[in-house]
C-alpha atoms as a PDB file:
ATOM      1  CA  UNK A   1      20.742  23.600 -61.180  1.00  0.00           C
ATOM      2  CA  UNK A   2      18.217  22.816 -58.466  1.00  0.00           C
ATOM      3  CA  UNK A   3      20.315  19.630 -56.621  1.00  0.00           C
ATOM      4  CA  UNK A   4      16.966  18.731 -54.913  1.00  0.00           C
ATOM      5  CA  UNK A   5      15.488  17.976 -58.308  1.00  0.00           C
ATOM      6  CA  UNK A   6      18.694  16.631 -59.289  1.00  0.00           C
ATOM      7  CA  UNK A   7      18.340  14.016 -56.375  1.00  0.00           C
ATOM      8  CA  UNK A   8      14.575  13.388 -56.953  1.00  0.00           C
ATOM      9  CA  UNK A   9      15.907  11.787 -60.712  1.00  0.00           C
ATOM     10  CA  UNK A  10      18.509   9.808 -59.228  1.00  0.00           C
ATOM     11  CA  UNK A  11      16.101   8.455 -56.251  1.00  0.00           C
ATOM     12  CA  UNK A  12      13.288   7.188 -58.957  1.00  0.00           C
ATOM     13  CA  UNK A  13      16.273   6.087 -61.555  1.00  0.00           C
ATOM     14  CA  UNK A  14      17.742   3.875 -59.065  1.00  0.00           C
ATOM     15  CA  UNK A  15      14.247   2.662 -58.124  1.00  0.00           C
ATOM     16  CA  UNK A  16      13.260   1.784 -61.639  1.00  0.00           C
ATOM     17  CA  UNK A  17       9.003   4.020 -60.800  1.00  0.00           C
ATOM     18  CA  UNK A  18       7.577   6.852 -59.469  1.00  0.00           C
ATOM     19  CA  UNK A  19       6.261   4.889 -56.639  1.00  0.00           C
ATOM     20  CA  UNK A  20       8.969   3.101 -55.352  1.00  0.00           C
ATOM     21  CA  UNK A  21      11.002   6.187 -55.467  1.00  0.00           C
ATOM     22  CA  UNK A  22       7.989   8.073 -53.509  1.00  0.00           C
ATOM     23  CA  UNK A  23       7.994   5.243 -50.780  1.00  0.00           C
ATOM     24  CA  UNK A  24      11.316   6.060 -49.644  1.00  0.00           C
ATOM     25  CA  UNK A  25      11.875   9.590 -49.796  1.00  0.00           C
ATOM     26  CA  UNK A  26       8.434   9.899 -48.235  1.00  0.00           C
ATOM     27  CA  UNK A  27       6.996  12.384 -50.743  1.00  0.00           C
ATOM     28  CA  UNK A  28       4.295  11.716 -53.193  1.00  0.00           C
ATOM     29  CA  UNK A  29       4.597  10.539 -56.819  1.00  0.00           C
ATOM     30  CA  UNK A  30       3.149  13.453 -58.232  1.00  0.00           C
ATOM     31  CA  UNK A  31       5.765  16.042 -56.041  1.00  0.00           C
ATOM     32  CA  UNK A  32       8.667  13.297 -57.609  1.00  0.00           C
ATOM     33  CA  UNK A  33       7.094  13.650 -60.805  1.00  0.00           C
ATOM     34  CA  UNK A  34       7.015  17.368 -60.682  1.00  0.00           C
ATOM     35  CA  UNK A  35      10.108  18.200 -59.778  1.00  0.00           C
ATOM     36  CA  UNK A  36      11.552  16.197 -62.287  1.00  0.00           C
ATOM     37  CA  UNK A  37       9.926  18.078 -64.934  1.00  0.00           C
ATOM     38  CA  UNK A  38      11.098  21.039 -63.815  1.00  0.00           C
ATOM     39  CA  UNK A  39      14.325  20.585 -63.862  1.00  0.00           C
ATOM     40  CA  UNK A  40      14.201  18.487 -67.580  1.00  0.00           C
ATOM     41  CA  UNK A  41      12.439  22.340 -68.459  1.00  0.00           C
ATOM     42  CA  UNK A  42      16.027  23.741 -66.311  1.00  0.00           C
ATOM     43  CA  UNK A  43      17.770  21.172 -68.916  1.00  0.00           C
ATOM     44  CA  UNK A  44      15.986  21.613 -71.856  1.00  0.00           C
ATOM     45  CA  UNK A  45      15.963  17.223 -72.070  1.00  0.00           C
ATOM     46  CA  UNK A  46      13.838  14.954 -71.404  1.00  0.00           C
ATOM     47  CA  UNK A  47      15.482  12.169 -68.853  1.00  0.00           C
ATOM     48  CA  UNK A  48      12.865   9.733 -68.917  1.00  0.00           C
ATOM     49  CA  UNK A  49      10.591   7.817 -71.342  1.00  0.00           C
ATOM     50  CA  UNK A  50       7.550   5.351 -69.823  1.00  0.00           C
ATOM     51  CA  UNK A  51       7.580   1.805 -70.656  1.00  0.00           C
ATOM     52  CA  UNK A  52       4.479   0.041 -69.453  1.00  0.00           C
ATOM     53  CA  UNK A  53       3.943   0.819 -66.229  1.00  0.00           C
ATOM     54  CA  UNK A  54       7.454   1.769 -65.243  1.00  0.00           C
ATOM     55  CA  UNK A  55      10.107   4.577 -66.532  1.00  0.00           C
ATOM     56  CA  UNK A  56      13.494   4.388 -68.629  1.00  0.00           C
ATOM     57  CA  UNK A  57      16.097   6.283 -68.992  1.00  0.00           C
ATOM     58  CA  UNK A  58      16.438   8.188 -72.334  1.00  0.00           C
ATOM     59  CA  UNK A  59      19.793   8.600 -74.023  1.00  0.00           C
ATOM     60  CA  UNK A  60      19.978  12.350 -72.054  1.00  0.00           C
ATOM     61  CA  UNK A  61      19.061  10.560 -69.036  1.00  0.00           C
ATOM     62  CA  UNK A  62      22.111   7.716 -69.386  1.00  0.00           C
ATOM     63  CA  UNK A  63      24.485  10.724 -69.565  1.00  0.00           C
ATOM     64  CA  UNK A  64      23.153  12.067 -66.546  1.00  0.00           C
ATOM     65  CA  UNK A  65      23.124   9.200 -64.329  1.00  0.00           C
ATOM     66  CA  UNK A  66      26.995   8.750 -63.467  1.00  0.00           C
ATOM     67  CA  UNK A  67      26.936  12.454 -62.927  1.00  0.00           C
ATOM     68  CA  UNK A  68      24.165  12.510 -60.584  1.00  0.00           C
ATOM     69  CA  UNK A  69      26.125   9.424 -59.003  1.00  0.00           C
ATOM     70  CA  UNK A  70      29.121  10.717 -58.299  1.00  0.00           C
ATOM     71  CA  UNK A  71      27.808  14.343 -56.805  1.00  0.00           C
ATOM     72  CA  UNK A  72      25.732  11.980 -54.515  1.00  0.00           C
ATOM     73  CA  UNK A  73      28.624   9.409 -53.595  1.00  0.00           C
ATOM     74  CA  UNK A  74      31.290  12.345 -52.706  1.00  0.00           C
ATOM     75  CA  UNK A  75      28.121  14.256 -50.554  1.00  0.00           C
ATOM     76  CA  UNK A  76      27.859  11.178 -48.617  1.00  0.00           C
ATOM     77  CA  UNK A  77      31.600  10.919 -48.534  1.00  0.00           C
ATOM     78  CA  UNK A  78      31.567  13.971 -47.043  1.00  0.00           C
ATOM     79  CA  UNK A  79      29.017  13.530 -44.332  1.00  0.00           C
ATOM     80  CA  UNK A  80      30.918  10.583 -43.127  1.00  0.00           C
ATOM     81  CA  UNK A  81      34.182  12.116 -42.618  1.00  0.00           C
ATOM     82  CA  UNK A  82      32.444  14.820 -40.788  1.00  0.00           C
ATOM     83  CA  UNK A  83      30.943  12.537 -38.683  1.00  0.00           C
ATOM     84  CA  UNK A  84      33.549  10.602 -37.824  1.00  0.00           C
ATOM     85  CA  UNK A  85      36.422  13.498 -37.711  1.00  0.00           C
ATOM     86  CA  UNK A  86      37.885  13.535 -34.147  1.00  0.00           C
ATOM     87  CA  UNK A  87      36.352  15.484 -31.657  1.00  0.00           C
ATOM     88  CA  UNK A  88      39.310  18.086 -30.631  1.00  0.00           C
ATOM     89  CA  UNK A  89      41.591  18.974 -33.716  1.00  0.00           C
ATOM     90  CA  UNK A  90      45.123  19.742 -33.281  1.00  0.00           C
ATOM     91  CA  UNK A  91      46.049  23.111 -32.624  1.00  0.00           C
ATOM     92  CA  UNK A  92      48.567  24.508 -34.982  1.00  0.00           C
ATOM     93  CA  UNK A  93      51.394  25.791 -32.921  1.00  0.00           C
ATOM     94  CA  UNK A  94      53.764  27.863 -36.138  1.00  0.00           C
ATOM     95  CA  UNK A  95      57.306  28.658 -34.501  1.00  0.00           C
ATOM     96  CA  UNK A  96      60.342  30.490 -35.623  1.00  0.00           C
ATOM     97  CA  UNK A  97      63.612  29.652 -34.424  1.00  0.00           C
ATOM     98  CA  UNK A  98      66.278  31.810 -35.142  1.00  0.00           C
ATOM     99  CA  UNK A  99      69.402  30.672 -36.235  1.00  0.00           C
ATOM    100  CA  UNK A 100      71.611  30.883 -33.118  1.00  0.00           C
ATOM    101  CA  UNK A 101      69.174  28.994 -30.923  1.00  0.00           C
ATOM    102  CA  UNK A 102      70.807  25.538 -29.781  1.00  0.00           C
ATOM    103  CA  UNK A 103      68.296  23.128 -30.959  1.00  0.00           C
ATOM    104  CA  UNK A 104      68.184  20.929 -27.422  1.00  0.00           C
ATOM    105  CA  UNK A 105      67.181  24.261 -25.870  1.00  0.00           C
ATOM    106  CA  UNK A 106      64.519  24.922 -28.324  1.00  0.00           C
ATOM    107  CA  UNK A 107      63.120  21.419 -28.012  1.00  0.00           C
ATOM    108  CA  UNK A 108      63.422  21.565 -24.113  1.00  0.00           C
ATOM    109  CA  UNK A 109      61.049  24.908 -24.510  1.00  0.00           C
ATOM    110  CA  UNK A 110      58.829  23.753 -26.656  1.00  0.00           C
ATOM    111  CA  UNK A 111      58.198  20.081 -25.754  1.00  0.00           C
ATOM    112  CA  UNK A 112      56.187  21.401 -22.608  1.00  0.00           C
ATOM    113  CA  UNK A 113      53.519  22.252 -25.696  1.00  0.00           C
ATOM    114  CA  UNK A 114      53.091  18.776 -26.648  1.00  0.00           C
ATOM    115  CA  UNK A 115      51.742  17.603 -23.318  1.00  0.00           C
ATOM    116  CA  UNK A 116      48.506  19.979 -22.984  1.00  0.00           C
ATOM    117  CA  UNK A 117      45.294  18.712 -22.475  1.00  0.00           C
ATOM    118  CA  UNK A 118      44.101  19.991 -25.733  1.00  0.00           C
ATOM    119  CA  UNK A 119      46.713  18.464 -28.592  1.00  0.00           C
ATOM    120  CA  UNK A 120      49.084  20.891 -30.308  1.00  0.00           C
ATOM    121  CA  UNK A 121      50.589  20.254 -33.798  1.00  0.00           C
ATOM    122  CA  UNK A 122      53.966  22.235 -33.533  1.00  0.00           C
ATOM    123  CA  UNK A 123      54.832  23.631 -37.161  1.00  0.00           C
ATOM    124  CA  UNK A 124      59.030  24.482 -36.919  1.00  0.00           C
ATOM    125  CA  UNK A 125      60.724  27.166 -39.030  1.00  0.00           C
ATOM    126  CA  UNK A 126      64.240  28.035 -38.836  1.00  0.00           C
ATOM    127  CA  UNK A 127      65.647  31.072 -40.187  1.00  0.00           C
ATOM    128  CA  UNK A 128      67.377  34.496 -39.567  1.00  0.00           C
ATOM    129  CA  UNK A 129      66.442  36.788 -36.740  1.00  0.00           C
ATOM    130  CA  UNK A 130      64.975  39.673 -39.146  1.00  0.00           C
ATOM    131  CA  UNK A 131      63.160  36.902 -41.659  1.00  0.00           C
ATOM    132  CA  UNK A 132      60.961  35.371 -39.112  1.00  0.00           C
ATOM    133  CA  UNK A 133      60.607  38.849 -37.616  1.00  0.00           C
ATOM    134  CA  UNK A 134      58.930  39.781 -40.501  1.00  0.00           C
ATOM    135  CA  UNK A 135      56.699  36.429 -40.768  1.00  0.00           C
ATOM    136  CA  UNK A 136      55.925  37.147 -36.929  1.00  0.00           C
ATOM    137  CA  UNK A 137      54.540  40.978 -37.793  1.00  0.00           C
ATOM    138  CA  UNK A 138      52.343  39.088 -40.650  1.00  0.00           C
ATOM    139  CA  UNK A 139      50.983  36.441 -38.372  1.00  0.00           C
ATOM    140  CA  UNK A 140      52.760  33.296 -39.757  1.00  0.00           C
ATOM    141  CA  UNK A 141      54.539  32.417 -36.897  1.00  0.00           C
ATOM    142  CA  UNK A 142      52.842  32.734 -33.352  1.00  0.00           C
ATOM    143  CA  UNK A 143      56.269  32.895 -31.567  1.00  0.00           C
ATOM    144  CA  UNK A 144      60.063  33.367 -32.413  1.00  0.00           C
ATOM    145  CA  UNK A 145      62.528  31.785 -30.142  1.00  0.00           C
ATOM    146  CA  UNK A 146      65.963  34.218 -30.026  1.00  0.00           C
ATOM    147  CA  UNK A 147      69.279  35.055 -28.134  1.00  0.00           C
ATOM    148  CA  UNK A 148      68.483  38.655 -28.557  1.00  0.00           C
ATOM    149  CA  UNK A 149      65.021  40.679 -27.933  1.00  0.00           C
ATOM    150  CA  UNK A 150      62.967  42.520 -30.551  1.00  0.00           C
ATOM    151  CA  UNK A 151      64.769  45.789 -31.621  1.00  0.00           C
ATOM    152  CA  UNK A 152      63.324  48.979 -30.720  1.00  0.00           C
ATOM    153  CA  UNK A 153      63.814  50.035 -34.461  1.00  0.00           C
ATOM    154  CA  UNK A 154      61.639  47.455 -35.717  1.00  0.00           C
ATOM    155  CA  UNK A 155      58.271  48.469 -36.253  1.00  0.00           C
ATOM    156  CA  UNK A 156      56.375  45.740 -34.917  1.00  0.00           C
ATOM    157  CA  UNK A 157      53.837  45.787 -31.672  1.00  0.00           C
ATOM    158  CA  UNK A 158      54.944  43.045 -29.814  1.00  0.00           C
ATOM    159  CA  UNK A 159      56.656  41.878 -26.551  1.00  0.00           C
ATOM    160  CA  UNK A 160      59.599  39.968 -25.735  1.00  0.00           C
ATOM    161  CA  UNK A 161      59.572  37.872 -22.710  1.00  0.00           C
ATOM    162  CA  UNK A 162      63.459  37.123 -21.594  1.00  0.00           C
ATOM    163  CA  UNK A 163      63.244  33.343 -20.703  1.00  0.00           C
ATOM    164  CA  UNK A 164      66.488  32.843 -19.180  1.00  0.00           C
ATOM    165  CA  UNK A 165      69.905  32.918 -19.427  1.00  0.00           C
ATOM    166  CA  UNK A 166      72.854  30.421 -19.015  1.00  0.00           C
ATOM    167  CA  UNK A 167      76.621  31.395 -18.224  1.00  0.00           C
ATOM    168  CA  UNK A 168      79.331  29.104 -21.130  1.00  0.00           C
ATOM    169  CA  UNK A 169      80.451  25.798 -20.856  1.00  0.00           C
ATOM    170  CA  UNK A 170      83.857  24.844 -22.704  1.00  0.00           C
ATOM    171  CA  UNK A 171      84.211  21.607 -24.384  1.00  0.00           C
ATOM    172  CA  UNK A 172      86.932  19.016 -26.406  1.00  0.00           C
ATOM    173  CA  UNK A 173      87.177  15.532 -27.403  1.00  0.00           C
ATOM    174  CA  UNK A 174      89.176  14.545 -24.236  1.00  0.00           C
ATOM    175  CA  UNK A 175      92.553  13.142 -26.738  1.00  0.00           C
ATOM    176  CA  UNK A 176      92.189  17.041 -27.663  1.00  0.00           C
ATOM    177  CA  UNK A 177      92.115  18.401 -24.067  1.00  0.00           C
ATOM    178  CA  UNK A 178      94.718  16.276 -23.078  1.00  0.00           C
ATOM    179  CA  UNK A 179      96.961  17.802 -25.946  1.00  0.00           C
ATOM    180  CA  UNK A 180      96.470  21.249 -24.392  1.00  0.00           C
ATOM    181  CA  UNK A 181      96.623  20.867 -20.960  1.00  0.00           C
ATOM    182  CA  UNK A 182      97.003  23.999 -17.806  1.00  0.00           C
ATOM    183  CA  UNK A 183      94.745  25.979 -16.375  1.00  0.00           C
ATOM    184  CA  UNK A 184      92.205  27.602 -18.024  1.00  0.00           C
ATOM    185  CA  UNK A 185      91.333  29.922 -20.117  1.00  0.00           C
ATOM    186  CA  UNK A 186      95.130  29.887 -20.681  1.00  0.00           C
ATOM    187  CA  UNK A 187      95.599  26.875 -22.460  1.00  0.00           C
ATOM    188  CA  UNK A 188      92.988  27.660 -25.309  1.00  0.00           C
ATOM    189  CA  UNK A 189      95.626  30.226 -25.955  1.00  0.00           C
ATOM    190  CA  UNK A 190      96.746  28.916 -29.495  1.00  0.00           C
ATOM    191  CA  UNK A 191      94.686  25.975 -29.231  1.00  0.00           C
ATOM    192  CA  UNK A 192      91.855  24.658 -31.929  1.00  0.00           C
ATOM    193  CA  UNK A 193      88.700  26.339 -31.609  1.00  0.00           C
ATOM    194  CA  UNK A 194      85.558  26.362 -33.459  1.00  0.00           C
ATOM    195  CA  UNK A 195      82.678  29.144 -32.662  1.00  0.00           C
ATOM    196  CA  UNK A 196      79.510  30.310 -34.087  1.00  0.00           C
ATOM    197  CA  UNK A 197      78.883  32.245 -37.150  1.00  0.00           C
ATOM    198  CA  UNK A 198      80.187  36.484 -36.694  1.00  0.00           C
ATOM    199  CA  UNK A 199      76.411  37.640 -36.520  1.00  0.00           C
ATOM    200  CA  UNK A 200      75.666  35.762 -32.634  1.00  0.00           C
ATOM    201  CA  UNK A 201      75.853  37.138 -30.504  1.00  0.00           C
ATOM    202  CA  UNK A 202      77.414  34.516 -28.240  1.00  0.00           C
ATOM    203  CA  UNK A 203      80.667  34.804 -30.621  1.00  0.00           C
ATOM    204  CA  UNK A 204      81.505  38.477 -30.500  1.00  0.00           C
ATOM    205  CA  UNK A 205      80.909  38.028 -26.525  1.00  0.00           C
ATOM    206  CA  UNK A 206      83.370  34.775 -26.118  1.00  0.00           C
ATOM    207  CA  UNK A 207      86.352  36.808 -28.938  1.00  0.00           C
ATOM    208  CA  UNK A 208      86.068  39.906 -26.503  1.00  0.00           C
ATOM    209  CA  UNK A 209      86.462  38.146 -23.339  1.00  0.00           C
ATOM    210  CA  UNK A 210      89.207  35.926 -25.307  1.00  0.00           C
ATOM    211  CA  UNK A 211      91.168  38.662 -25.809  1.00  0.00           C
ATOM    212  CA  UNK A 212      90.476  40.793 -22.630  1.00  0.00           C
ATOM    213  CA  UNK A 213      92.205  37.701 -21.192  1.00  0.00           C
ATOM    214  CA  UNK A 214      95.249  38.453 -23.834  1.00  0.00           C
ATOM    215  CA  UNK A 215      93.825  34.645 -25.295  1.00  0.00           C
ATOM    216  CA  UNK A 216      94.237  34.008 -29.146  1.00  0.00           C
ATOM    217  CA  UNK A 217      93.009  30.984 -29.902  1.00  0.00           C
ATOM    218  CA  UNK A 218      93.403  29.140 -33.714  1.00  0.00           C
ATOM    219  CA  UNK A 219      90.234  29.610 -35.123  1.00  0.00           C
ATOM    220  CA  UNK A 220      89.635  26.399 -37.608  1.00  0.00           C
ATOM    221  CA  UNK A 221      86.176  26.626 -37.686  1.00  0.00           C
ATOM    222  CA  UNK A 222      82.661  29.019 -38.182  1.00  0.00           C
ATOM    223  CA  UNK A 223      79.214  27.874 -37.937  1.00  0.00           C
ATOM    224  CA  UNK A 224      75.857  28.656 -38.080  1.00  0.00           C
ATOM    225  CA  UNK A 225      74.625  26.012 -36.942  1.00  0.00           C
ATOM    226  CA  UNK A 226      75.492  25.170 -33.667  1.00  0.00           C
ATOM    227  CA  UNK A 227      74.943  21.310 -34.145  1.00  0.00           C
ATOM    228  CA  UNK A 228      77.284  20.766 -36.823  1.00  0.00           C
ATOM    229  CA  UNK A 229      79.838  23.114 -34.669  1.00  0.00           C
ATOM    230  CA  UNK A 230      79.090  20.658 -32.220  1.00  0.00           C
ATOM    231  CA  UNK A 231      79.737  17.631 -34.416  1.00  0.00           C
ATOM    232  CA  UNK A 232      83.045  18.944 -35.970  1.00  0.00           C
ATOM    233  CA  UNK A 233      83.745  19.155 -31.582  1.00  0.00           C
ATOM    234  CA  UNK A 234      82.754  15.444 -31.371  1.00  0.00           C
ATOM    235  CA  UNK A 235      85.311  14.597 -34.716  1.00  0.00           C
ATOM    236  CA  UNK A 236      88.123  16.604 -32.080  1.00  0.00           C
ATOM    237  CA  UNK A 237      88.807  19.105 -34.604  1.00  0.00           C
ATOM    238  CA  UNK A 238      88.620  21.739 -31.826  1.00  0.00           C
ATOM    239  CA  UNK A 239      87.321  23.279 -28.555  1.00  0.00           C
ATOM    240  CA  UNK A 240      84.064  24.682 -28.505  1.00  0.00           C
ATOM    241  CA  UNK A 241      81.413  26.720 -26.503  1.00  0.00           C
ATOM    242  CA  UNK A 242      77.659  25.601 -25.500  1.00  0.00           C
ATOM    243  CA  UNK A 243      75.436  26.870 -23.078  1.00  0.00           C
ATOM    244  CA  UNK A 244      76.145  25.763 -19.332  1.00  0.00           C
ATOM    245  CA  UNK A 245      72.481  24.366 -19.317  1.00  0.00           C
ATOM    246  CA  UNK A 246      73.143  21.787 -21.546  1.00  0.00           C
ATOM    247  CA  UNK A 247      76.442  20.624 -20.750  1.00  0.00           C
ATOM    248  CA  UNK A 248      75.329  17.116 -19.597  1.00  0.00           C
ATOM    249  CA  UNK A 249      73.233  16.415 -22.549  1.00  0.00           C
ATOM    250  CA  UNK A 250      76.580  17.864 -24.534  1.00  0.00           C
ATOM    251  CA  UNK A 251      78.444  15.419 -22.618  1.00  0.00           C
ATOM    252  CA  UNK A 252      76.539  12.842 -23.080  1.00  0.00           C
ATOM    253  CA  UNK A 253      75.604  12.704 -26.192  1.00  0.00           C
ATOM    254  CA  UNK A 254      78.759  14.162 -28.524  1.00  0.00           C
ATOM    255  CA  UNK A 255      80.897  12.035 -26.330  1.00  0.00           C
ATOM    256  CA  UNK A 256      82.944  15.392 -24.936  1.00  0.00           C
ATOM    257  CA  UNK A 257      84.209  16.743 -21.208  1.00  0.00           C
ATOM    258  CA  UNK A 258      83.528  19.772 -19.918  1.00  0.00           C
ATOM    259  CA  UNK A 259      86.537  21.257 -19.316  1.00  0.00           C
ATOM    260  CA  UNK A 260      85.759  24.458 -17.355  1.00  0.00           C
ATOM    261  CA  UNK A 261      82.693  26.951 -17.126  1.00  0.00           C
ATOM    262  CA  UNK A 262      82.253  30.261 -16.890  1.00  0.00           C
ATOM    263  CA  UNK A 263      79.831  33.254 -15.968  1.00  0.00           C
ATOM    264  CA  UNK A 264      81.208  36.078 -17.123  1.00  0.00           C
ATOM    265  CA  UNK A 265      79.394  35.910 -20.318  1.00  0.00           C
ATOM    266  CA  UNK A 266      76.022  34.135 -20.895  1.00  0.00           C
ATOM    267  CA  UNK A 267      73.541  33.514 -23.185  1.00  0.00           C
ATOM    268  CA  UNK A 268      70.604  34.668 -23.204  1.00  0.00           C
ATOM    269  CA  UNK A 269      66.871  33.618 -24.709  1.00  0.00           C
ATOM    270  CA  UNK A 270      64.261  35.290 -25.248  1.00  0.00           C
ATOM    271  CA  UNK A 271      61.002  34.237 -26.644  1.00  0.00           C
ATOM    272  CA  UNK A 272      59.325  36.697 -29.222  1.00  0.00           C
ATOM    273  CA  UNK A 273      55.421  37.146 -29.871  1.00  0.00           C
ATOM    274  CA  UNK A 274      52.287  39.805 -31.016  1.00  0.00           C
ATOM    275  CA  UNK A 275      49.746  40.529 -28.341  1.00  0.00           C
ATOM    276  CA  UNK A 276      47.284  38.413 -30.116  1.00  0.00           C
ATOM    277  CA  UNK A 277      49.429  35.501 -29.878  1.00  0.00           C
ATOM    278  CA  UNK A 278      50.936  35.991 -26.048  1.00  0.00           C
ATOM    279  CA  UNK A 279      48.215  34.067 -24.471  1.00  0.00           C
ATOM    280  CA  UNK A 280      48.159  31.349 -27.083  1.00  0.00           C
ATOM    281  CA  UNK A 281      48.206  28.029 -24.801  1.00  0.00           C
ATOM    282  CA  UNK A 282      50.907  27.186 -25.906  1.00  0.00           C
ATOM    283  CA  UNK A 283      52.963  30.023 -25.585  1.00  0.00           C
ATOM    284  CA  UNK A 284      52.340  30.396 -21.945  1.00  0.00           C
ATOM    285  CA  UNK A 285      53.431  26.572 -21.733  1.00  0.00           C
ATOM    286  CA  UNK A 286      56.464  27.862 -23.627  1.00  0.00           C
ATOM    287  CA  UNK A 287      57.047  30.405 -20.965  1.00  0.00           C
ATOM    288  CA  UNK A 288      56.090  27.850 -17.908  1.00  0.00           C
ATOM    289  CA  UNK A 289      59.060  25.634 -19.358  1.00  0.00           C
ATOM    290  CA  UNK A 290      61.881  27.903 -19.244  1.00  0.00           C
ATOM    291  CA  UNK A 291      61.563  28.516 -15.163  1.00  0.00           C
ATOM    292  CA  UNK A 292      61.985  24.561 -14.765  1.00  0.00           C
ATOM    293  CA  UNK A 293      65.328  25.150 -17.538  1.00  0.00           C
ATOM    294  CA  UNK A 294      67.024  28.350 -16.673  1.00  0.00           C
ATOM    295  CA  UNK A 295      64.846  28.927 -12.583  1.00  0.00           C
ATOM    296  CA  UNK A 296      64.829  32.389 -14.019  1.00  0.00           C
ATOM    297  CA  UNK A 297      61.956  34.691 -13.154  1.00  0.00           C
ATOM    298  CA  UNK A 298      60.682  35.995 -16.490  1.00  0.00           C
ATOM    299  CA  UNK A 299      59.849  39.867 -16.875  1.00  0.00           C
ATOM    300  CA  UNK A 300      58.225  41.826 -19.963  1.00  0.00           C
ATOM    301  CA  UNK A 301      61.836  42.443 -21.620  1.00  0.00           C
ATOM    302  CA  UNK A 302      60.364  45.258 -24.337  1.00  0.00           C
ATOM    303  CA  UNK A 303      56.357  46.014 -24.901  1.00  0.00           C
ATOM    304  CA  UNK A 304      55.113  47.554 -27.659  1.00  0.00           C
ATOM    305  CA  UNK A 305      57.891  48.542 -30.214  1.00  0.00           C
END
């Protein structure tokens, strides 16, 4: 169907003539009048019948009316929202987070992204290390946020930027601490603890220290998420561990003390991307954000594996 001819019968049926309809498209009757025929030929009906010295709609031309209509009401639906659509879009900004990533962390990483000059719309996914991996190597996710680097087994071109790393932070609802009291790390010797799921790495570091310091603590808790570890810690159910660059916000806002710190095993962050995503704005503002958190000069960490 020619949609030309189809607008040509809709102009002159909403006019009610030939004429009227050729004064406002700016085309003569007899280029309206052909073009209608032609397409009544495309049709095989006839859409209009004279009357006098005007035209009327035949039965064939009734039903094709609210048709013609509503093509021409949604085209000019269309050409409004395009006109009026804003002027810069939001970028879509697709993240993986893996599982062991503290959220506060992640958000203090990523909410440099939401102040560029040209707006972001940050798209969050959080799953294991190896899933959004995979969704990284297929070009779903434009950066993965990790404690670990890409493997050198995993067949994937990409590059992991280390963004910092934070020595551990201890932490109890202070009626617990005061239950347990001496110097530390002795008196976690026995004591309540909770700690992150067996596949962090952050757990198998903190049980080998534990017991290089001849510490076994009562494990009443395992997590993978570290918020609700850290909300069982607000309840006082037991100790718990948190990166050192947090501890304020920890402090402040799971209503906990600090009760010591140490360096002698840290977390570390990396973030995760393909070449054709590194120099995605909002990647390098990713990247910008972790020297004002961590004041850690970031280095290629592994390049093409």
């Amino acid at each position: 169907m020619n949609y030309k001819q189809l607008s040509y019968f809709w102009a002159v049926a909403k006019a009610g003539s030939l004429v009227k309809a050729s004064e406002q498209l700016g085309v003569t009757p007899q280029t309206l009048s052909g073009q209608i025929s032609l397409l009544e030929a495309e049709l095989n009906v006839t859409l209009f019948k004279r009357v006098g010295r005007g035209l009327e709609l035949t039965d064939s031309g009734r039903i094709a009316l609210p048709y013609a209509e509503s093509i021409f009401e949604t085209g000019s639906m269309l050409e409004e929202t395009l006109r009026h659509q804003p002027k810069k879009r939001p970028r879509v900004f697709n993240v993986g987070i893996a599982e062991f990533v503290p959220k506060s962390i992640a958000y203090h990483l990523l909410s440099a992204a939401m102040s560029l000059e040209n707006p972001i719309r940050i798209v969050c996914r959080e799953d294991n290390f190896e899933t959004l991996l995979a969704q990284l190597a297929i070009h779903k996710l434009d950066i993965v946020l990790a404690d670990r680097p890409m493997p050198s087994e995993v067949n994937i071109t990409g590059i992991s930027y280390k963004l910092g790393e934070s020595g551990t932070s201890f932490f109890a609802k202070a009626e617990l601490a005061l239950k347990y009291p001496g110097q530390f790390p002795e008196r976690l010797h026995r004591a309540p603890m909770l700690v992150m799921g067996e596949d962090s790495l952050i757990q198998r570091q903190l049980m080998r220290w534990l017991n290089e310091q001849h510490i076994t603590p009562n494990i009443v808790g395992e997590f993978d998420d570290s918020a609700l570890m850290k909300a069982f810690g607000m309840a006082g159910i037991g100790f718990f561990t948190a990166s050192s660059v947090i501890a304020h916000e920890i402090e402040q806002e799971y209503g906990v003390i600090k009760i010591a710190e140490t360096d002698e095993f840290t977390q570390q962050f990396y973030a995760i991307s393909v070449p054709k995503r590194a120099n995605h704005p909002a990647v390098v503002a990713v990247n910008e954000s972790a020297d004002k958190l961590f004041l850690f000069n970031k280095t290629p960490a592994s390049t093409s594996l």
